[in-house]
PDB file of N, CA and C in Angstrom:
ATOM      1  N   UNK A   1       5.164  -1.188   8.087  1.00  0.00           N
ATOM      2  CA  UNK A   1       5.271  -0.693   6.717  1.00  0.00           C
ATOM      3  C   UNK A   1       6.739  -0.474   6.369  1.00  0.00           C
ATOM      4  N   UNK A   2       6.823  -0.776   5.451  1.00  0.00           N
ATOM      5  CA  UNK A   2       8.578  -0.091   4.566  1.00  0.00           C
ATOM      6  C   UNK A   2       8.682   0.967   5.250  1.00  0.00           C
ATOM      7  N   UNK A   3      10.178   1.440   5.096  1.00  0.00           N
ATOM      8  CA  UNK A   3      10.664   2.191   5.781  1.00  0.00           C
ATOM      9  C   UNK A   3      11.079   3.427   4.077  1.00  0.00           C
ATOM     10  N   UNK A   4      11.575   4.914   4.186  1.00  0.00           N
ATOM     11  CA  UNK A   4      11.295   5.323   2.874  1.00  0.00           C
ATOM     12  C   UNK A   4      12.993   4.815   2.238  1.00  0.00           C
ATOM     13  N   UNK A   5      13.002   4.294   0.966  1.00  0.00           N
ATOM     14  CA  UNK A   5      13.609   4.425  -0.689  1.00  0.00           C
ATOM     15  C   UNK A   5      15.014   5.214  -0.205  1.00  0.00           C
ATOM     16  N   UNK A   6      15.973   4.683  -0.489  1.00  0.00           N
ATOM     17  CA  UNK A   6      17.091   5.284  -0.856  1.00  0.00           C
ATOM     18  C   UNK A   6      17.315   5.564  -2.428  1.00  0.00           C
ATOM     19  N   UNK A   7      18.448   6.548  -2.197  1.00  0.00           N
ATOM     20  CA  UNK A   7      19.240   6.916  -3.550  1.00  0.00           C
ATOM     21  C   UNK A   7      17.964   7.120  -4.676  1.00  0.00           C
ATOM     22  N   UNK A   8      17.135   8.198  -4.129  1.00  0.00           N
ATOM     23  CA  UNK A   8      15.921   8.560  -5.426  1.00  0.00           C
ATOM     24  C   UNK A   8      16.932   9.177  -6.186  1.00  0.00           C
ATOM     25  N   UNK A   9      16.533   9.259  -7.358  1.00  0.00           N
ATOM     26  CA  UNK A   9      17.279  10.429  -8.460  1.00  0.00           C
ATOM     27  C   UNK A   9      16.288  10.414  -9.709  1.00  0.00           C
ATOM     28  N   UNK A  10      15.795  11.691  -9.945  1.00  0.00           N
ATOM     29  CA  UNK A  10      15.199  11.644 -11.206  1.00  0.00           C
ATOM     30  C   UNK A  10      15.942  12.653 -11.935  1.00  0.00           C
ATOM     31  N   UNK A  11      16.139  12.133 -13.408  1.00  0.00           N
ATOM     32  CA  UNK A  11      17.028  13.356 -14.153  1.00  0.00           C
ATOM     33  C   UNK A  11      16.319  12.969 -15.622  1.00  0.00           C
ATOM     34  N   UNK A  12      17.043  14.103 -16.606  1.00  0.00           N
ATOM     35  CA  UNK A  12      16.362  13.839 -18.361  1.00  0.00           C
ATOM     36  C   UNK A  12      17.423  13.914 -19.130  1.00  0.00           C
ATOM     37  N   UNK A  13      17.802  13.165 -19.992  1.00  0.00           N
ATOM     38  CA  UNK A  13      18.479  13.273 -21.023  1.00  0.00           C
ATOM     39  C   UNK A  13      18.047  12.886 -21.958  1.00  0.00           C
ATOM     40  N   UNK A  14      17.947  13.657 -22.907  1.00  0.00           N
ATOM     41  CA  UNK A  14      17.232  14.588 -24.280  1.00  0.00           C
ATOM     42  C   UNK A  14      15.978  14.697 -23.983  1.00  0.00           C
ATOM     43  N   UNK A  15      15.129  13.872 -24.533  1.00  0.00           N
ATOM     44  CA  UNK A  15      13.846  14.217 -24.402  1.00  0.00           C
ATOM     45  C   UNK A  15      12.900  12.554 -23.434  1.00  0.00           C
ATOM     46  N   UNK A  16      14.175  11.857 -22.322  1.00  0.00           N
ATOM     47  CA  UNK A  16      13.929  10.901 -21.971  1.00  0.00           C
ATOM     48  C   UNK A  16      13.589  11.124 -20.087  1.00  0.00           C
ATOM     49  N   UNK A  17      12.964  10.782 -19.844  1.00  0.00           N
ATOM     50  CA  UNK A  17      12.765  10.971 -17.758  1.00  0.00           C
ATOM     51  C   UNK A  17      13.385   9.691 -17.800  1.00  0.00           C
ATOM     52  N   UNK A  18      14.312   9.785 -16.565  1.00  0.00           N
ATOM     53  CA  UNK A  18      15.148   8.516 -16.025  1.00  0.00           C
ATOM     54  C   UNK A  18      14.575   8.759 -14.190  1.00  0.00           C
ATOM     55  N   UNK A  19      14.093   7.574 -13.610  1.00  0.00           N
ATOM     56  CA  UNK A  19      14.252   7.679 -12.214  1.00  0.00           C
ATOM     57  C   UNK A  19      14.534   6.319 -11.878  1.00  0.00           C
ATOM     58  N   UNK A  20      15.462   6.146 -10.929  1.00  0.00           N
ATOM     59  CA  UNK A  20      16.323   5.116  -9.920  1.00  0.00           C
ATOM     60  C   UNK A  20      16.280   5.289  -8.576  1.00  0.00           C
ATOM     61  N   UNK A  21      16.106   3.818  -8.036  1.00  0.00           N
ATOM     62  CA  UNK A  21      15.987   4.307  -6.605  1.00  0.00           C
ATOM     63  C   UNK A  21      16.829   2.800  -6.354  1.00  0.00           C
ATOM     64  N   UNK A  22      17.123   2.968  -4.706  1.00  0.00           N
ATOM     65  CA  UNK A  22      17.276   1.686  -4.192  1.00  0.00           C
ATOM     66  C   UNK A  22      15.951   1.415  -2.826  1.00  0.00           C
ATOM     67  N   UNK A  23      15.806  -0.093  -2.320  1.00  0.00           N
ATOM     68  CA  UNK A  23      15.019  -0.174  -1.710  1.00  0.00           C
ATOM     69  C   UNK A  23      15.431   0.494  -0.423  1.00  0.00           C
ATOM     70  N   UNK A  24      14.706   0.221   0.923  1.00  0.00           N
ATOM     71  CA  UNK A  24      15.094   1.086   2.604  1.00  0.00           C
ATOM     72  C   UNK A  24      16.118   0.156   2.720  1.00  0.00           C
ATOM     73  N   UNK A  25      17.261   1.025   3.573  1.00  0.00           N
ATOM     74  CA  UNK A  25      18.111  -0.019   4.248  1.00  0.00           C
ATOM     75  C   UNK A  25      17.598  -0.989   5.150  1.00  0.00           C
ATOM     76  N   UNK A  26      16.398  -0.588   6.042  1.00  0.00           N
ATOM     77  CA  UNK A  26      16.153  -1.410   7.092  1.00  0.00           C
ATOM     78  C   UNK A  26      14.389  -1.442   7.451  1.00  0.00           C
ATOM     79  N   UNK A  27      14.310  -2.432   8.341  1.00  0.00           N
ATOM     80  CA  UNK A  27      12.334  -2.361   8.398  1.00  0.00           C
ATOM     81  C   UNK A  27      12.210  -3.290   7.364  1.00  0.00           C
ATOM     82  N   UNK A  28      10.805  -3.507   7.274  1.00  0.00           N
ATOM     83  CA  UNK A  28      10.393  -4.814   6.252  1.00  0.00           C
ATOM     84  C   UNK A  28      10.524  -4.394   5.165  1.00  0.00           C
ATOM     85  N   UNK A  29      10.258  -5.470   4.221  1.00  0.00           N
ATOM     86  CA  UNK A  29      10.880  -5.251   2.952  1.00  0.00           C
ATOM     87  C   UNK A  29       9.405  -5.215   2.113  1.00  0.00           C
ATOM     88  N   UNK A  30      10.483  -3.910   0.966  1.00  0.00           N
ATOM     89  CA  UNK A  30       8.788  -3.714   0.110  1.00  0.00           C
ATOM     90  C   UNK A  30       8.355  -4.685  -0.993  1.00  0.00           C
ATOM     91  N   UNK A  31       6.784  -5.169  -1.079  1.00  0.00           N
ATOM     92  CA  UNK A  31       6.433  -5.884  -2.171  1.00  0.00           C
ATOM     93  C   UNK A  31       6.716  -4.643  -3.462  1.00  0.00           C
ATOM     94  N   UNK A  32       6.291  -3.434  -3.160  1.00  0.00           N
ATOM     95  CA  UNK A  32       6.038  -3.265  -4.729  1.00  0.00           C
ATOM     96  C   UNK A  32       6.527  -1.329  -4.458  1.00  0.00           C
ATOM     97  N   UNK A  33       6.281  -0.700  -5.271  1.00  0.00           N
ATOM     98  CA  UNK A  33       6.739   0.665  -5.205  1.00  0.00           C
ATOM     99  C   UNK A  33       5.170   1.627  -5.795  1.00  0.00           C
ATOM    100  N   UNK A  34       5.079   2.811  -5.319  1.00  0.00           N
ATOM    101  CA  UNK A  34       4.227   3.667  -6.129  1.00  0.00           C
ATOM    102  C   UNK A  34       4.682   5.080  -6.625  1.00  0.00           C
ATOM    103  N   UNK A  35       4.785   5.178  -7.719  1.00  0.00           N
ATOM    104  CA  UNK A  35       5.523   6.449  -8.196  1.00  0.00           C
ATOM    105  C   UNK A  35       4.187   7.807  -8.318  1.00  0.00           C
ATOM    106  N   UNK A  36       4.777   8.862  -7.456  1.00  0.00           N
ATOM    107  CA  UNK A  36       4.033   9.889  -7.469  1.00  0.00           C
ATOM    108  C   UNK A  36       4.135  11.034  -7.942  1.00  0.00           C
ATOM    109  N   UNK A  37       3.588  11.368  -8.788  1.00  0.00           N
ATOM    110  CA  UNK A  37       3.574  12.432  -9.963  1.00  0.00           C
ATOM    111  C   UNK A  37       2.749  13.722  -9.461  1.00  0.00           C
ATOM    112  N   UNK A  38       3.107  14.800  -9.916  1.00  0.00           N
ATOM    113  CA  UNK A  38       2.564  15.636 -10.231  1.00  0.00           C
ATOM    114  C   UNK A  38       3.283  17.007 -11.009  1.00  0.00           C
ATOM    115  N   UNK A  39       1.823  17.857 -11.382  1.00  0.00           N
ATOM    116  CA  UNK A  39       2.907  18.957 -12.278  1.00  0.00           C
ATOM    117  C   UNK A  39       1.942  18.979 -13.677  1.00  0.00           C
ATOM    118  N   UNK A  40       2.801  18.636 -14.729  1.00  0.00           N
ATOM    119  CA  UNK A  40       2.343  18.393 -16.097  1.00  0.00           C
ATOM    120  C   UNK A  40       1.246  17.438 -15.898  1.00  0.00           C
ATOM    121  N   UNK A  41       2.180  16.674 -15.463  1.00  0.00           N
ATOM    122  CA  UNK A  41       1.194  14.639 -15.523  1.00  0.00           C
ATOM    123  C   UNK A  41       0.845  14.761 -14.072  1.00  0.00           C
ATOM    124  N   UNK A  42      -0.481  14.331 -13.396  1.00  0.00           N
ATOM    125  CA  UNK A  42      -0.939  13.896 -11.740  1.00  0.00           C
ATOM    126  C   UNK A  42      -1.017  12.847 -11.909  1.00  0.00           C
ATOM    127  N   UNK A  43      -0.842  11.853 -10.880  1.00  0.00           N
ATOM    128  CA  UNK A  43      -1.318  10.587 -10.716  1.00  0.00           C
ATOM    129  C   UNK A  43      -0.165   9.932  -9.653  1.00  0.00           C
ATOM    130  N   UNK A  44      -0.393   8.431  -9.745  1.00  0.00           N
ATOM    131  CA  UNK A  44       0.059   7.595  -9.061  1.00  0.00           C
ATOM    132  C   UNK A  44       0.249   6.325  -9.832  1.00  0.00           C
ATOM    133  N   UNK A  45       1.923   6.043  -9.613  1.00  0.00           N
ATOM    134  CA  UNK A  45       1.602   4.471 -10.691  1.00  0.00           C
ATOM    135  C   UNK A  45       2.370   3.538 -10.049  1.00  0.00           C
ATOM    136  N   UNK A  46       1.595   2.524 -10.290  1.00  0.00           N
ATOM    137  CA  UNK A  46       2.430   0.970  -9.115  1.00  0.00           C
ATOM    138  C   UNK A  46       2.939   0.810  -9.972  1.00  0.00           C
ATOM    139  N   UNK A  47       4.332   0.346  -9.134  1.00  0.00           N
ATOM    140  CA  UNK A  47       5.747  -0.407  -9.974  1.00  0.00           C
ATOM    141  C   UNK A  47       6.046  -1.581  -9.004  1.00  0.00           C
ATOM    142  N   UNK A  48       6.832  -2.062  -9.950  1.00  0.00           N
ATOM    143  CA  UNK A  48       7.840  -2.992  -8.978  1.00  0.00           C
ATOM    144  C   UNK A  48       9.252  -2.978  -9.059  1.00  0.00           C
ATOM    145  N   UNK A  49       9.272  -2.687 -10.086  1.00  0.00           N
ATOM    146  CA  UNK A  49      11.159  -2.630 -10.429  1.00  0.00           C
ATOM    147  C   UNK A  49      11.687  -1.329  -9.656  1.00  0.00           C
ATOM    148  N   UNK A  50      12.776  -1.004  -9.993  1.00  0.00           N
ATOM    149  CA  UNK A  50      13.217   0.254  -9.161  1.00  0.00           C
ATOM    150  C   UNK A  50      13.696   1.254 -10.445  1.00  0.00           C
ATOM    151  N   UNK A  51      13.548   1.238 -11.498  1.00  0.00           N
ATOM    152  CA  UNK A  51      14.294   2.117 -12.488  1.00  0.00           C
ATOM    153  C   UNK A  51      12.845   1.954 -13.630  1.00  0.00           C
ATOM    154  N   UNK A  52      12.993   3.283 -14.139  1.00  0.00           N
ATOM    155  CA  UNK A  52      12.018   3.657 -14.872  1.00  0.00           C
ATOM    156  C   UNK A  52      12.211   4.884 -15.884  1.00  0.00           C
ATOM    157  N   UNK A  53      12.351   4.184 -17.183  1.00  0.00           N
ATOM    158  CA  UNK A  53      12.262   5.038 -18.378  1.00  0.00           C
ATOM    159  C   UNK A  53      11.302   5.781 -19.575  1.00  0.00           C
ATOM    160  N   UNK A  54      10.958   6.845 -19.708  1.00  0.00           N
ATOM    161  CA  UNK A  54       9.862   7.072 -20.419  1.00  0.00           C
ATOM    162  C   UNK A  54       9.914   8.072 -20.819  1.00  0.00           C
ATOM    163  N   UNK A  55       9.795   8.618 -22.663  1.00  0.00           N
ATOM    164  CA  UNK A  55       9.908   9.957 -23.240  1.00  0.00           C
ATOM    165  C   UNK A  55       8.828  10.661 -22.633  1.00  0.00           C
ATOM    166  N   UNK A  56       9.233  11.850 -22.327  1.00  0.00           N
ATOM    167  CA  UNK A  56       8.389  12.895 -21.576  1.00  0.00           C
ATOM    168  C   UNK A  56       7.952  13.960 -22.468  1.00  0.00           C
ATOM    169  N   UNK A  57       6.468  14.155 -22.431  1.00  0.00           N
ATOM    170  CA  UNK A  57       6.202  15.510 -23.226  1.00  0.00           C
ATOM    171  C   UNK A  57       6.779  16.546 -22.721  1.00  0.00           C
ATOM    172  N   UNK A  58       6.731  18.008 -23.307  1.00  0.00           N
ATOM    173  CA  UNK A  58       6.812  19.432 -22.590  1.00  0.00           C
ATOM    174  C   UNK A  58       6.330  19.464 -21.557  1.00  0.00           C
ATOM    175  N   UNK A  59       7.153  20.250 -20.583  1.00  0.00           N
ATOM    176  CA  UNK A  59       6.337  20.307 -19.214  1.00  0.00           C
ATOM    177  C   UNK A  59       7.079  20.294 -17.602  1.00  0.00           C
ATOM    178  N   UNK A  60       7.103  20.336 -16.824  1.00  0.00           N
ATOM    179  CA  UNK A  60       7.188  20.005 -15.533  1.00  0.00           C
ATOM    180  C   UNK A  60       6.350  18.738 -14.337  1.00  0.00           C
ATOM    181  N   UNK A  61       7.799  17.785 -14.065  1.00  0.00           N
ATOM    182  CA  UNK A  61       7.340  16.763 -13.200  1.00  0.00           C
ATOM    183  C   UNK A  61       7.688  16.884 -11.899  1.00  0.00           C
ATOM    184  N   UNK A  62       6.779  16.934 -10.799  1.00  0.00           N
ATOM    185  CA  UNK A  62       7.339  16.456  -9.293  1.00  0.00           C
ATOM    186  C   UNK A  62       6.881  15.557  -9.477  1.00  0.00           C
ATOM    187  N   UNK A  63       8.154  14.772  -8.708  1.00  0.00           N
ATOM    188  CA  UNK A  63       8.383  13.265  -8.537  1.00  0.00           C
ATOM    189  C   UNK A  63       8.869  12.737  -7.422  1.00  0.00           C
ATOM    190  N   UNK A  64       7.812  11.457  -6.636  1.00  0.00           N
ATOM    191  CA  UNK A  64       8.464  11.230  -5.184  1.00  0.00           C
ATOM    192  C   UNK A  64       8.131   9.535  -5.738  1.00  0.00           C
ATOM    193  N   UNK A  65       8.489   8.545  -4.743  1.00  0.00           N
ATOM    194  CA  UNK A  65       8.651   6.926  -4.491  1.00  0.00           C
ATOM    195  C   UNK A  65       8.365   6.716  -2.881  1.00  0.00           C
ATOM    196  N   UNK A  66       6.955   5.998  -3.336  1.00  0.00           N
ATOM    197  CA  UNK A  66       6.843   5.387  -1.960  1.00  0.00           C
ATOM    198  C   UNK A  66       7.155   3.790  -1.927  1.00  0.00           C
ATOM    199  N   UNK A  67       7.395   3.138  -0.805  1.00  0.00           N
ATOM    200  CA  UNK A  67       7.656   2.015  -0.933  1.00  0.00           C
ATOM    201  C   UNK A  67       6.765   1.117   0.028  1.00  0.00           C
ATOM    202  N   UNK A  68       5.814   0.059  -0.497  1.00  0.00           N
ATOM    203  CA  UNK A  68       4.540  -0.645  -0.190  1.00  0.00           C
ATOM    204  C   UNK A  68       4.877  -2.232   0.298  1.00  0.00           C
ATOM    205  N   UNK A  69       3.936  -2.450   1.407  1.00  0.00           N
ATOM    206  CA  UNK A  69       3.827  -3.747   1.679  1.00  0.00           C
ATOM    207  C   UNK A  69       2.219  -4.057   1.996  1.00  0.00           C
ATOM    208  N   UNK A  70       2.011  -5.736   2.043  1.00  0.00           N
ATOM    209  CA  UNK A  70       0.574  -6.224   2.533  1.00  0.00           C
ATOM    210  C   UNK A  70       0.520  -5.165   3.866  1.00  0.00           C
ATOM    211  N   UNK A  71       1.001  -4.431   4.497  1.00  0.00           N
ATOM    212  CA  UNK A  71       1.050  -3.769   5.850  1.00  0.00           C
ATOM    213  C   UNK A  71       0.770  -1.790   5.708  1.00  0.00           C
ATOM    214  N   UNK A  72       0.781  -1.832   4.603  1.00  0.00           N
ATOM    215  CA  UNK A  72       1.050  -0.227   3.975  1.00  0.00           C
ATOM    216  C   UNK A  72       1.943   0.576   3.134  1.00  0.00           C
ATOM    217  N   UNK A  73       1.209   1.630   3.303  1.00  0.00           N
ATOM    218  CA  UNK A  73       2.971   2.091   2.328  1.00  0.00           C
ATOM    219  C   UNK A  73       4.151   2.852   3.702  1.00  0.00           C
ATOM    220  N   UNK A  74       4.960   3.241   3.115  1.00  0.00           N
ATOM    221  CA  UNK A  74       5.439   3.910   4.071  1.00  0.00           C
ATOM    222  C   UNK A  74       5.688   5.373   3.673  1.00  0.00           C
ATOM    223  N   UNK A  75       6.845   6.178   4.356  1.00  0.00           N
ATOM    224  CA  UNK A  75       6.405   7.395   3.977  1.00  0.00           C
ATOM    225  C   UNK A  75       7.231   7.823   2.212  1.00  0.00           C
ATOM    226  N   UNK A  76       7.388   8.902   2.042  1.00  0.00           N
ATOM    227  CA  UNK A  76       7.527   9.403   0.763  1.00  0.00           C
ATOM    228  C   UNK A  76       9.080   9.862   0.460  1.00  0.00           C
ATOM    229  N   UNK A  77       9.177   9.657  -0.602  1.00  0.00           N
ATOM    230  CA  UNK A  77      10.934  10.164  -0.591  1.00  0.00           C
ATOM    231  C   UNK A  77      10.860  11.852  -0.808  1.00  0.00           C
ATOM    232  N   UNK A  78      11.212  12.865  -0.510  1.00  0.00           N
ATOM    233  CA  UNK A  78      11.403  13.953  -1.040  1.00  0.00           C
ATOM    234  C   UNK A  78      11.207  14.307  -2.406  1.00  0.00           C
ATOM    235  N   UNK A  79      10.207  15.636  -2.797  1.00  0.00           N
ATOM    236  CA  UNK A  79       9.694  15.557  -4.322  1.00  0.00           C
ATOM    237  C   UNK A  79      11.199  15.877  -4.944  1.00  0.00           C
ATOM    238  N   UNK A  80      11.488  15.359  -6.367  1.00  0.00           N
ATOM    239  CA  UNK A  80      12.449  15.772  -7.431  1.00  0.00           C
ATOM    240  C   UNK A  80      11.879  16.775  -8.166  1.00  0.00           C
ATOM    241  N   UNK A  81      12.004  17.365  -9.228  1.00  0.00           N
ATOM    242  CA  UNK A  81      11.662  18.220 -10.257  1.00  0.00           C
ATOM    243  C   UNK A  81      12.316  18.112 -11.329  1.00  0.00           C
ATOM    244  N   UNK A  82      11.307  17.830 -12.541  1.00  0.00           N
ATOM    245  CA  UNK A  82      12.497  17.846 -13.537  1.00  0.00           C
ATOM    246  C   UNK A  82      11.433  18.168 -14.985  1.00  0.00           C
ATOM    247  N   UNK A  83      12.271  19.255 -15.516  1.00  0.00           N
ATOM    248  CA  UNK A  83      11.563  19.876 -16.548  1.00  0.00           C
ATOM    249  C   UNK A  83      12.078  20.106 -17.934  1.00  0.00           C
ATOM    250  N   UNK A  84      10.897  19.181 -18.946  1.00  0.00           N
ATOM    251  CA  UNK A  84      11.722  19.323 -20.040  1.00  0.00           C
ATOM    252  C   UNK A  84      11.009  20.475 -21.177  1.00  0.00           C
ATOM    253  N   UNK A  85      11.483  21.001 -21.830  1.00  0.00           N
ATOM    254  CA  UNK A  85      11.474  22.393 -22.414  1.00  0.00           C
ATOM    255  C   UNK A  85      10.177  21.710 -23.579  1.00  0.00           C
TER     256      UNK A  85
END
């Protein structure tokens, strides 16, 4: 399985959620990504790209990136937090 996501960062400017990541330095390489939510919003959403923009209602997000292959996912990046008023 992937090995975990470098350089997570989730941050907000104005009323926008920004998160960026890069893929693992090393270990196989990921087909696709799953972004993990919770807080305001729960869930789980497959990606593939590594950057992701989206106006956010009121509220509070934890936010982690796992990174997936035909073999599994691997483990989780550390949750972020980010809360917009």
């Amino acid at each position: 399985v992937p090995q975990v996501v470098t350089n997570f960062v989730a941050y907000k400017s104005g009323g926008t959620l920004h998160l960026r990541w890069d893929p693992p330095t090393g270990g196989p390489a990921p087909a696709a990504y799953v972004l993990q939510v919770s807080g305001s919003f729960a869930g789980s959403l497959p990606m593939v790209g590594r950057a992701f923009a989206i106006d956010a209602p009121p509220g509070t997000f934890h936010l982690a990136v796992v990174a997936t292959n035909a073999c599994g996912a691997g483990a989780s990046t550390p949750m972020q937090t980010v809360t917009f008023p």
